[in-house]
N, C-alpha and C. Protein backbone atom coordinates (compact mmCIF):
# COMPACT_ATOMS: atom_id res chain seq x y z
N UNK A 1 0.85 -1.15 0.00
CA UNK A 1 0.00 0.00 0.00
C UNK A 1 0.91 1.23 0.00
N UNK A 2 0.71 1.86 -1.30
CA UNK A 2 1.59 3.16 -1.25
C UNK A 2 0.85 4.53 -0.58
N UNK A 3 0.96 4.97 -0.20
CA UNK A 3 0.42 6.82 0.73
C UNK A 3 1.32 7.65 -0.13
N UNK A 4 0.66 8.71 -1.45
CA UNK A 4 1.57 9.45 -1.78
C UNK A 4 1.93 10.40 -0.70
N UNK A 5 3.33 11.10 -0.92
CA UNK A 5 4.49 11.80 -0.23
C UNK A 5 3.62 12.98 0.12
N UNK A 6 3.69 13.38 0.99
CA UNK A 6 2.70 14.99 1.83
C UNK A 6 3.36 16.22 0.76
N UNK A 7 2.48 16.36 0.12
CA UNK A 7 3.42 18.11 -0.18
C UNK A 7 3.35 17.82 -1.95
N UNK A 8 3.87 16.86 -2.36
CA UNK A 8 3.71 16.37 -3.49
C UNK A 8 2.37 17.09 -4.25
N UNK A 9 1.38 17.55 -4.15
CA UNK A 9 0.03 17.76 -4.40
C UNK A 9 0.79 19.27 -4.68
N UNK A 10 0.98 19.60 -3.67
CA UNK A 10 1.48 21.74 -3.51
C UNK A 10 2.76 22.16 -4.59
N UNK A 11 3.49 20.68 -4.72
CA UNK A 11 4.66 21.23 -5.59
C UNK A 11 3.94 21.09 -6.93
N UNK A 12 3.32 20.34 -7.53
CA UNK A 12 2.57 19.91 -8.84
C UNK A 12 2.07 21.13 -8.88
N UNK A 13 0.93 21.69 -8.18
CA UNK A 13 0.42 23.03 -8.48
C UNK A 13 1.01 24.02 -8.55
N UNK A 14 2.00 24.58 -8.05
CA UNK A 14 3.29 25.60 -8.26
C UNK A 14 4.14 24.91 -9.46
N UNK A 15 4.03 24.15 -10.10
CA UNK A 15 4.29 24.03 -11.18
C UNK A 15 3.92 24.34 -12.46
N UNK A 16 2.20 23.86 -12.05
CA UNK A 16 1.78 24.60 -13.22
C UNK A 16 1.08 25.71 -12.91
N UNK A 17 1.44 26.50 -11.95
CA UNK A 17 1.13 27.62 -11.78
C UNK A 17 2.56 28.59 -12.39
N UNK A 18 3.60 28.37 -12.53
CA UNK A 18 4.49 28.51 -13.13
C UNK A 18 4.95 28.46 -14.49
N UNK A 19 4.25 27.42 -15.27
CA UNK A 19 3.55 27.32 -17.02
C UNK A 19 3.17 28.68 -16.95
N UNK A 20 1.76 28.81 -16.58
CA UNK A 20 0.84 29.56 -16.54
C UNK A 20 1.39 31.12 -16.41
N UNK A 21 1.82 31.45 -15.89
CA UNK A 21 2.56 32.80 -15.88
C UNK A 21 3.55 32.98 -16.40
N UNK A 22 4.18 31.62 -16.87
CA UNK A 22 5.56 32.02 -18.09
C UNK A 22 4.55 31.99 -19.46
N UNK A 23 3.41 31.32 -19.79
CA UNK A 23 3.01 31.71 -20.77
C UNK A 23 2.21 32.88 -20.90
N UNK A 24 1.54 33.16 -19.64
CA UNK A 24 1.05 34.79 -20.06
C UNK A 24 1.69 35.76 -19.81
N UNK A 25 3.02 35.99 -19.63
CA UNK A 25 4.16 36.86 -19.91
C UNK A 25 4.59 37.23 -21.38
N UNK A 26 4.82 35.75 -21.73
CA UNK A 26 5.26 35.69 -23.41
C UNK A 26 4.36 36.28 -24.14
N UNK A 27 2.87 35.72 -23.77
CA UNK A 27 1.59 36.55 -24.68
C UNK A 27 1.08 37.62 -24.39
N UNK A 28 1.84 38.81 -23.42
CA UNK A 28 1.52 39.96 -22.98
C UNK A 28 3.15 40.67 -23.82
N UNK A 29 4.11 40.03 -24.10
CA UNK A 29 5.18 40.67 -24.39
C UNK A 29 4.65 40.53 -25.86
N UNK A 30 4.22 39.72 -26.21
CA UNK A 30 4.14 39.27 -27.63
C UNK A 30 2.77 40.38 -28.61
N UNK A 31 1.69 40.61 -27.57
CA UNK A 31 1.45 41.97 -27.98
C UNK A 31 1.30 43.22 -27.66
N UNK A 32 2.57 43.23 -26.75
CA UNK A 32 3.12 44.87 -27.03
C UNK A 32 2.99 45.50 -25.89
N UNK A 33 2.31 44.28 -24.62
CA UNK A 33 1.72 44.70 -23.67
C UNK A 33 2.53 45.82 -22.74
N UNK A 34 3.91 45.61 -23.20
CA UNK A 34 4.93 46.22 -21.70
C UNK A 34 5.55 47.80 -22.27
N UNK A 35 5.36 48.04 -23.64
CA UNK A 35 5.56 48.93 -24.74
C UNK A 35 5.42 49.97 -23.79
N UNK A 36 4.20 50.73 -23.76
CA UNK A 36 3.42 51.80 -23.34
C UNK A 36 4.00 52.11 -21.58
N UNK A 37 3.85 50.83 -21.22
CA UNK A 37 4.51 51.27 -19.26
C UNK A 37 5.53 51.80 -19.70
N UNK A 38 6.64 50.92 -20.24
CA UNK A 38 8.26 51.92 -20.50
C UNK A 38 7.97 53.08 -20.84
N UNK A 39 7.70 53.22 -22.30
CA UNK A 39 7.51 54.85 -22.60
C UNK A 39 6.98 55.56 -21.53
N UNK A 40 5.58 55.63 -20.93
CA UNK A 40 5.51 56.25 -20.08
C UNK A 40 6.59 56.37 -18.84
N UNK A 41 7.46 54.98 -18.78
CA UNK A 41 7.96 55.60 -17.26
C UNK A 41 9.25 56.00 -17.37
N UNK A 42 9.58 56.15 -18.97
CA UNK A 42 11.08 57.05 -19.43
C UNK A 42 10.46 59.11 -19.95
N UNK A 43 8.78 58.78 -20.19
CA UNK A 43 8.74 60.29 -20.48
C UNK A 43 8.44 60.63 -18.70
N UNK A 44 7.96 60.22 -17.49
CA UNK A 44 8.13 60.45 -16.09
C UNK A 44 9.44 61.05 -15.95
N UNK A 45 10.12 59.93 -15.92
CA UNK A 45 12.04 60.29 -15.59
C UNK A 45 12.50 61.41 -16.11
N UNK A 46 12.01 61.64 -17.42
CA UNK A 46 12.82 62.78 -18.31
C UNK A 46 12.29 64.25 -17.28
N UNK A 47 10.52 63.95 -17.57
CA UNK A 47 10.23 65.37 -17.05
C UNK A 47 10.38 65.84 -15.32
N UNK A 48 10.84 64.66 -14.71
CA UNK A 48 11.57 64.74 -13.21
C UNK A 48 12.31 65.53 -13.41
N UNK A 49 13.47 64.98 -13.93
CA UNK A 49 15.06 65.74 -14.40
C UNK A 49 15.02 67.13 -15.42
N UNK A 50 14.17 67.26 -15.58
CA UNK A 50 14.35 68.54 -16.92
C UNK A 50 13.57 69.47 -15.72
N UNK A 51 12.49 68.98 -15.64
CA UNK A 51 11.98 70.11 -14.61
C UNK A 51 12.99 70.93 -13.22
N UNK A 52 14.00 70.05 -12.29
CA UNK A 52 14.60 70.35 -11.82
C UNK A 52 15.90 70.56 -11.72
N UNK A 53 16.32 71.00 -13.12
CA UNK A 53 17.60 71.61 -13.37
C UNK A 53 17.79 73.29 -13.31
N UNK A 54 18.87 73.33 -12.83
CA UNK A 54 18.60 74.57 -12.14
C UNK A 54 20.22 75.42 -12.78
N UNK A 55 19.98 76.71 -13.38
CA UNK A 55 19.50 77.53 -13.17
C UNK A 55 17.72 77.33 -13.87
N UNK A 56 18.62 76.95 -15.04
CA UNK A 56 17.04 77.23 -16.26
C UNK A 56 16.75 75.70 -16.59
N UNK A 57 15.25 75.05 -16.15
CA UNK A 57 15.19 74.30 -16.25
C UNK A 57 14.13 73.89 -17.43
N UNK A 58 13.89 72.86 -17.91
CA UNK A 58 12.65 72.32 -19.01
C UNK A 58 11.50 72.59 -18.84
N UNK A 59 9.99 73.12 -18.78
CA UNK A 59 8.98 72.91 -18.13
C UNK A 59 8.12 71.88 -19.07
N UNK A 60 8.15 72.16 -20.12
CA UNK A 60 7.50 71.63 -21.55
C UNK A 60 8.71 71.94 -22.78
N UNK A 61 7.70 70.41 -23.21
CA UNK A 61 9.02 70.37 -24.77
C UNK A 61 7.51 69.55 -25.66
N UNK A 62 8.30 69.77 -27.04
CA UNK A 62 7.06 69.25 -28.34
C UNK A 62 7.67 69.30 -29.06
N UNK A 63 7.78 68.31 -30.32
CA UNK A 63 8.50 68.38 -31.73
C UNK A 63 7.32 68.28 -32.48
N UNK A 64 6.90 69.33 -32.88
CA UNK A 64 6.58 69.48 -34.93
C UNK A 64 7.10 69.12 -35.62
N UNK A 65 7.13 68.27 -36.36
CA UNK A 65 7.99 68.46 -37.54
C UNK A 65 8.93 68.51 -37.28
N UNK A 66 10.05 69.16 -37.69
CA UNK A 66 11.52 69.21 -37.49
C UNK A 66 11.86 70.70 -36.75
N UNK A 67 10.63 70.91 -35.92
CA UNK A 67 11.08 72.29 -34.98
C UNK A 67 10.48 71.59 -33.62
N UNK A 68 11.71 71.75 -32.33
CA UNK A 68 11.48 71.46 -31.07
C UNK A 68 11.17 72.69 -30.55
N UNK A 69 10.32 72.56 -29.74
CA UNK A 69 9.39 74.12 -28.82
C UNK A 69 10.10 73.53 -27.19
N UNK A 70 10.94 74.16 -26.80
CA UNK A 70 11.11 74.10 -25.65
C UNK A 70 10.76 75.43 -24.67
N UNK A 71 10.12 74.89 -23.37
CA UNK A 71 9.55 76.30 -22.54
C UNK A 71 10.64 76.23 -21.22
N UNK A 72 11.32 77.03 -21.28
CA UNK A 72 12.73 76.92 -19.92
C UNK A 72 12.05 77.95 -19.19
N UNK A 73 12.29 77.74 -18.00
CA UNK A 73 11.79 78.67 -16.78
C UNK A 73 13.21 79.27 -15.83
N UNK A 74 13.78 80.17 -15.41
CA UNK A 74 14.42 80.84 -14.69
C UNK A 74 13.79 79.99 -13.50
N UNK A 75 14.73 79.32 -12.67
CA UNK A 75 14.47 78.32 -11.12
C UNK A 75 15.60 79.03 -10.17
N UNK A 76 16.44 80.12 -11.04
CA UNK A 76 17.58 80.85 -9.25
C UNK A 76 16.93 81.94 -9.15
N UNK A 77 17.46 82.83 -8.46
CA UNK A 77 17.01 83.66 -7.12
C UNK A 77 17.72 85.32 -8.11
N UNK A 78 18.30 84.68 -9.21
CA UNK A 78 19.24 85.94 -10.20
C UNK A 78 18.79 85.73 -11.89
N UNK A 79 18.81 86.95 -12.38
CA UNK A 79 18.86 86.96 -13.78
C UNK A 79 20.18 86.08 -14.60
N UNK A 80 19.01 85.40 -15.63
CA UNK A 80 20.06 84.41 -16.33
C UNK A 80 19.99 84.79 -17.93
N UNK A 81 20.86 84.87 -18.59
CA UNK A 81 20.96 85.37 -20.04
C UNK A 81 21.14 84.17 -20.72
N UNK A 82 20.27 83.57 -21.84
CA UNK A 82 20.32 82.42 -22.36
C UNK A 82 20.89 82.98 -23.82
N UNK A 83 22.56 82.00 -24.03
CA UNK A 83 23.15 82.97 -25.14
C UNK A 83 22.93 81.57 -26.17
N UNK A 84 22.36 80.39 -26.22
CA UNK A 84 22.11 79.54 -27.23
C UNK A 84 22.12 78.17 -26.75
N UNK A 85 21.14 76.81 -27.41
CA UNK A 85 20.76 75.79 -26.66
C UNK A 85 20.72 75.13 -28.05
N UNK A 86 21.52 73.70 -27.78
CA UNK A 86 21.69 72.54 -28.90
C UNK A 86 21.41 71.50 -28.43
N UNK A 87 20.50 70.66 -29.69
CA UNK A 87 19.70 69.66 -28.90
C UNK A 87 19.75 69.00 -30.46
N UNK A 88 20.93 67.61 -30.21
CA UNK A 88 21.27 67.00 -31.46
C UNK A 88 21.87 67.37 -32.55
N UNK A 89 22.92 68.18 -32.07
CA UNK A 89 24.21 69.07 -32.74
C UNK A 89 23.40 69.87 -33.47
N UNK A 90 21.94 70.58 -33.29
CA UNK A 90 21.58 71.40 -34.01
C UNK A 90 21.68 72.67 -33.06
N UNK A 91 22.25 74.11 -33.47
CA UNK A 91 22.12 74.84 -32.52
C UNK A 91 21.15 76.00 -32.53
N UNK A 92 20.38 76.84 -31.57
CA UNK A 92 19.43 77.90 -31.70
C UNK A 92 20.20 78.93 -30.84
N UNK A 93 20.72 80.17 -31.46
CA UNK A 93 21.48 81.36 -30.68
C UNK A 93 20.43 82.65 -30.30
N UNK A 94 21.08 82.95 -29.83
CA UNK A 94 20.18 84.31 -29.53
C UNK A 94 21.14 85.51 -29.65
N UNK A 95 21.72 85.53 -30.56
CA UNK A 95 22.60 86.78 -30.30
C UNK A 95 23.06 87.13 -29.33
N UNK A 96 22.75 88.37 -28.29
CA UNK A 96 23.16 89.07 -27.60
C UNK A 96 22.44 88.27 -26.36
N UNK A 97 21.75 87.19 -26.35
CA UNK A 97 20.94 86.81 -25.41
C UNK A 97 19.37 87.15 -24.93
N UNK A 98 18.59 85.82 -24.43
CA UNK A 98 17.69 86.59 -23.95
C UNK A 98 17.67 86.47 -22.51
N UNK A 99 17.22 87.07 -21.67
CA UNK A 99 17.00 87.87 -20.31
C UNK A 99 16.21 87.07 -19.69
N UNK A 100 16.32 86.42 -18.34
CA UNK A 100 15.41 86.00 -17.69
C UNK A 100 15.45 86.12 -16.67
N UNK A 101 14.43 86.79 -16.01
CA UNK A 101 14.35 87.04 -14.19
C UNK A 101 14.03 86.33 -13.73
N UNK A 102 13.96 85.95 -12.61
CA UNK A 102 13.84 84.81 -11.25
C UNK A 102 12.45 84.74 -11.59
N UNK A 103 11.70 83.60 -11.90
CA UNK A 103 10.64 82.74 -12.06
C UNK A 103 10.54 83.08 -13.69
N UNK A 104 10.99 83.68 -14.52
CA UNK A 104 10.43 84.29 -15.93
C UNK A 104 10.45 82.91 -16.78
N UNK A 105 9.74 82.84 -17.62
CA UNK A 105 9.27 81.63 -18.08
C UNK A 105 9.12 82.27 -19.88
N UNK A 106 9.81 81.61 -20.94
CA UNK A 106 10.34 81.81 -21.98
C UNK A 106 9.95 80.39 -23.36
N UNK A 107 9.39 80.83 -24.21
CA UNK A 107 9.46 79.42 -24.93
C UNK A 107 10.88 79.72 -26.21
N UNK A 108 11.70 78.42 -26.39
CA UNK A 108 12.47 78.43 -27.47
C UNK A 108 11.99 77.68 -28.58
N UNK A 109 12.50 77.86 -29.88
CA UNK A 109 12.27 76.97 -31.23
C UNK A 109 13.41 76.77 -31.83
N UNK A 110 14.09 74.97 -31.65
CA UNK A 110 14.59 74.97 -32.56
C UNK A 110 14.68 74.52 -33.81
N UNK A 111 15.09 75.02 -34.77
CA UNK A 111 14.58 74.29 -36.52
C UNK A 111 15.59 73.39 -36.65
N UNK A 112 15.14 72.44 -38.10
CA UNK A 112 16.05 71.44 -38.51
C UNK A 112 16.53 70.43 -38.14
N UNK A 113 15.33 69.85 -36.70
CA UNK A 113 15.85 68.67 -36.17
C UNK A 113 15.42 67.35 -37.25
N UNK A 114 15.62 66.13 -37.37
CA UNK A 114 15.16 65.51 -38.14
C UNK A 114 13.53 65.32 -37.75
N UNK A 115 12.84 65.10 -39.22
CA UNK A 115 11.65 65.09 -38.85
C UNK A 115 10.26 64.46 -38.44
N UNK A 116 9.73 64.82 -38.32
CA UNK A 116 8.15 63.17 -37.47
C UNK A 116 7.77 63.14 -38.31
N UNK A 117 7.57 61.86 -38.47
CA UNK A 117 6.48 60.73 -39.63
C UNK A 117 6.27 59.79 -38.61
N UNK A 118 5.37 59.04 -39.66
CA UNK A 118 5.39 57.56 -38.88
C UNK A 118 6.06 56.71 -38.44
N UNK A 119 7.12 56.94 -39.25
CA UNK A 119 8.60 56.28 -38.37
C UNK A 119 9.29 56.93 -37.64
N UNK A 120 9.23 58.00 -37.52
CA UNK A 120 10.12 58.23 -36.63
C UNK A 120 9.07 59.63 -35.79
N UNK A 121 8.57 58.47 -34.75
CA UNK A 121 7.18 59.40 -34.07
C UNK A 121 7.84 59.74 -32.48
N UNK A 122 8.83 59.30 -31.85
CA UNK A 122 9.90 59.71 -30.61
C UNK A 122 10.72 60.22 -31.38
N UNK A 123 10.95 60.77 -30.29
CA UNK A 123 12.76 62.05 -30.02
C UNK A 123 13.08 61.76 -28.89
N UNK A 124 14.85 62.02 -29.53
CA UNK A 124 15.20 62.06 -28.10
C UNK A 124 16.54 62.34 -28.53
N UNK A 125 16.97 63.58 -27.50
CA UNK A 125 17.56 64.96 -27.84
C UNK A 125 18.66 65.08 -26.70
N UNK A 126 20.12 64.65 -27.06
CA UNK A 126 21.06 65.61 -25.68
C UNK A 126 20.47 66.74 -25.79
N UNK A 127 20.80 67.81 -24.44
CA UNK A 127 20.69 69.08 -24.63
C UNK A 127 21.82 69.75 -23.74
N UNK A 128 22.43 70.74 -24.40
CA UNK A 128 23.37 71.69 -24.27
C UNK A 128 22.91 73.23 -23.94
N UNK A 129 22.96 73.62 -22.68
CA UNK A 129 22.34 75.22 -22.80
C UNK A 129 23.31 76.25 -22.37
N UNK A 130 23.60 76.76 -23.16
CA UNK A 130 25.01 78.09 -22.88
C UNK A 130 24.38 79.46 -22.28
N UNK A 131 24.82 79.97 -21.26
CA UNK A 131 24.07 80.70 -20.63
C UNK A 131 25.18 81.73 -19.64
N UNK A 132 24.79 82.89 -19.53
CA UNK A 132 25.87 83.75 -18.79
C UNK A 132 24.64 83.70 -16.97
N UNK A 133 25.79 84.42 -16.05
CA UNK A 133 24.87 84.89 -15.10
C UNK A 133 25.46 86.07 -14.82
N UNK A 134 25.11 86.43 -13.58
CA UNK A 134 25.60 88.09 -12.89
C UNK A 134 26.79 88.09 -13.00
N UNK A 135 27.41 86.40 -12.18
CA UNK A 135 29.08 86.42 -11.95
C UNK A 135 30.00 85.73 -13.05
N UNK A 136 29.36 84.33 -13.65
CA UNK A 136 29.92 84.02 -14.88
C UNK A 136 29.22 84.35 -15.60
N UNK A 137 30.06 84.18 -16.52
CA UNK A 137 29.65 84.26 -18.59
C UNK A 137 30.28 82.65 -19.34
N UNK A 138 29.34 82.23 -20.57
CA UNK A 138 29.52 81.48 -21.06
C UNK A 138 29.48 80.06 -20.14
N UNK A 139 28.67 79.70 -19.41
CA UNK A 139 28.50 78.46 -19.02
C UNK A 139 27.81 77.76 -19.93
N UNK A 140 27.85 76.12 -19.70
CA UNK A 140 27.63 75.32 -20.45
C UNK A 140 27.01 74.22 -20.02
N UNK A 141 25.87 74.12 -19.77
CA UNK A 141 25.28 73.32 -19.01
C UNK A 141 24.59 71.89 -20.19
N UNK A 142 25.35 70.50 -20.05
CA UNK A 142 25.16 69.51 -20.80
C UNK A 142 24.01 68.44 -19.73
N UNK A 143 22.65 68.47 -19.91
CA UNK A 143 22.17 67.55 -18.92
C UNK A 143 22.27 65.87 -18.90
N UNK A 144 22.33 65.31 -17.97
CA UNK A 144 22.94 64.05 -17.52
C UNK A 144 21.61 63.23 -18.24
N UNK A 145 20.61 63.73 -18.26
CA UNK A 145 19.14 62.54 -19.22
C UNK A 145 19.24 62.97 -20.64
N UNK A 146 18.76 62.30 -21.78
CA UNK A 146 18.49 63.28 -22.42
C UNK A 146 16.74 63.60 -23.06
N UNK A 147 16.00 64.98 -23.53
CA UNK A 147 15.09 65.38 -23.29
C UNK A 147 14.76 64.42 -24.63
N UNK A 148 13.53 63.24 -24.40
CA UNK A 148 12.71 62.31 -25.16
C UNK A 148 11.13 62.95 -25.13
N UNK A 149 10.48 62.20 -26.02
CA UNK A 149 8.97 62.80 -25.70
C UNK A 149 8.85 62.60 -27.31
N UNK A 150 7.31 62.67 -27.54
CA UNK A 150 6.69 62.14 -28.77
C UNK A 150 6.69 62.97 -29.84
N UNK A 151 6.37 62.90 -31.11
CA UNK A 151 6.76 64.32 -32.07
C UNK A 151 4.86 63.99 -32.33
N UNK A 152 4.65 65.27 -32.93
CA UNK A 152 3.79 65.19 -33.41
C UNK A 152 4.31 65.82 -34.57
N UNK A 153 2.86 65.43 -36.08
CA UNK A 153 3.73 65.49 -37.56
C UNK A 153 2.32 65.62 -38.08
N UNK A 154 2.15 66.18 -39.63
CA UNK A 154 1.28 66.31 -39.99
C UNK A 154 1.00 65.92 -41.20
């Protein structure tokens, strides 16, 4: 007279409870299921980091076409002169600079980035912002993420 082994019953079911979630992994990867969390939780990260760079930080960004709209906000306590900002070795100058007082909030455009279609519906942009203050001139601020986010195209 055999008595199957105690436990034997619990390991069989954690077994195929283990099928079971390796195959609905594969058929959640398989359509596309995990796609959308990433993107969303790399455009999160970006706008963490862009928002709190300081002097002049990101508030909003958008690609048209092959022109990026970036909105930088003044975040120090002093006027900051924005003398030009490159984002994918393309550069946008301002001549003599533009002026920004403590909270002043500014949109830039730059042209000639490559452009949105259907293939190519993300960006994603080092960014370089050259900028004087009261005490230096010519800083160069290269941020450590770089600024991603969706294009829209027409």
């Amino acid at each position: 007279m055999g008595y199957p082994k105690k436990g034997q019953g619990a390991a069989e079911y954690l077994i195929l409870l283990g099928i079971i979630l390796i195959v609905s992994l594969i058929g959640i990867v398989l359509l596309g299921g995990f796609t959308e969390s990433t993107t969303n939780a790399v455009d999160t990260q970006t706008k963490m980091y862009w928002s709190s760079t300081r002097p002049l930080a990101i508030i909003e960004w958008v690609q048209t076409n092959s022109t990026l709209y970036i909105k930088l906000k003044n975040m120090d306590q002093k006027r900051v002169i924005l003398k030009s900002i490159i984002a994918s070795n393309v550069t946008s100058s301002f001549g003599t600079g533009w002026t920004f007082a403590p909270g002043n909030e500014k949109t830039v455009a730059i042209n000639g980035l490559t452009q949105c279609s259907a293939n190519y519906d993300y960006f994603s942009y080092d960014i370089y912002i050259n900028y004087d203050t009261a005490d230096i001139s010519n800083i160069t601020f290269k941020g450590t993420k770089p600024l991603v986010g969706k294009c829209i195209y027409d």
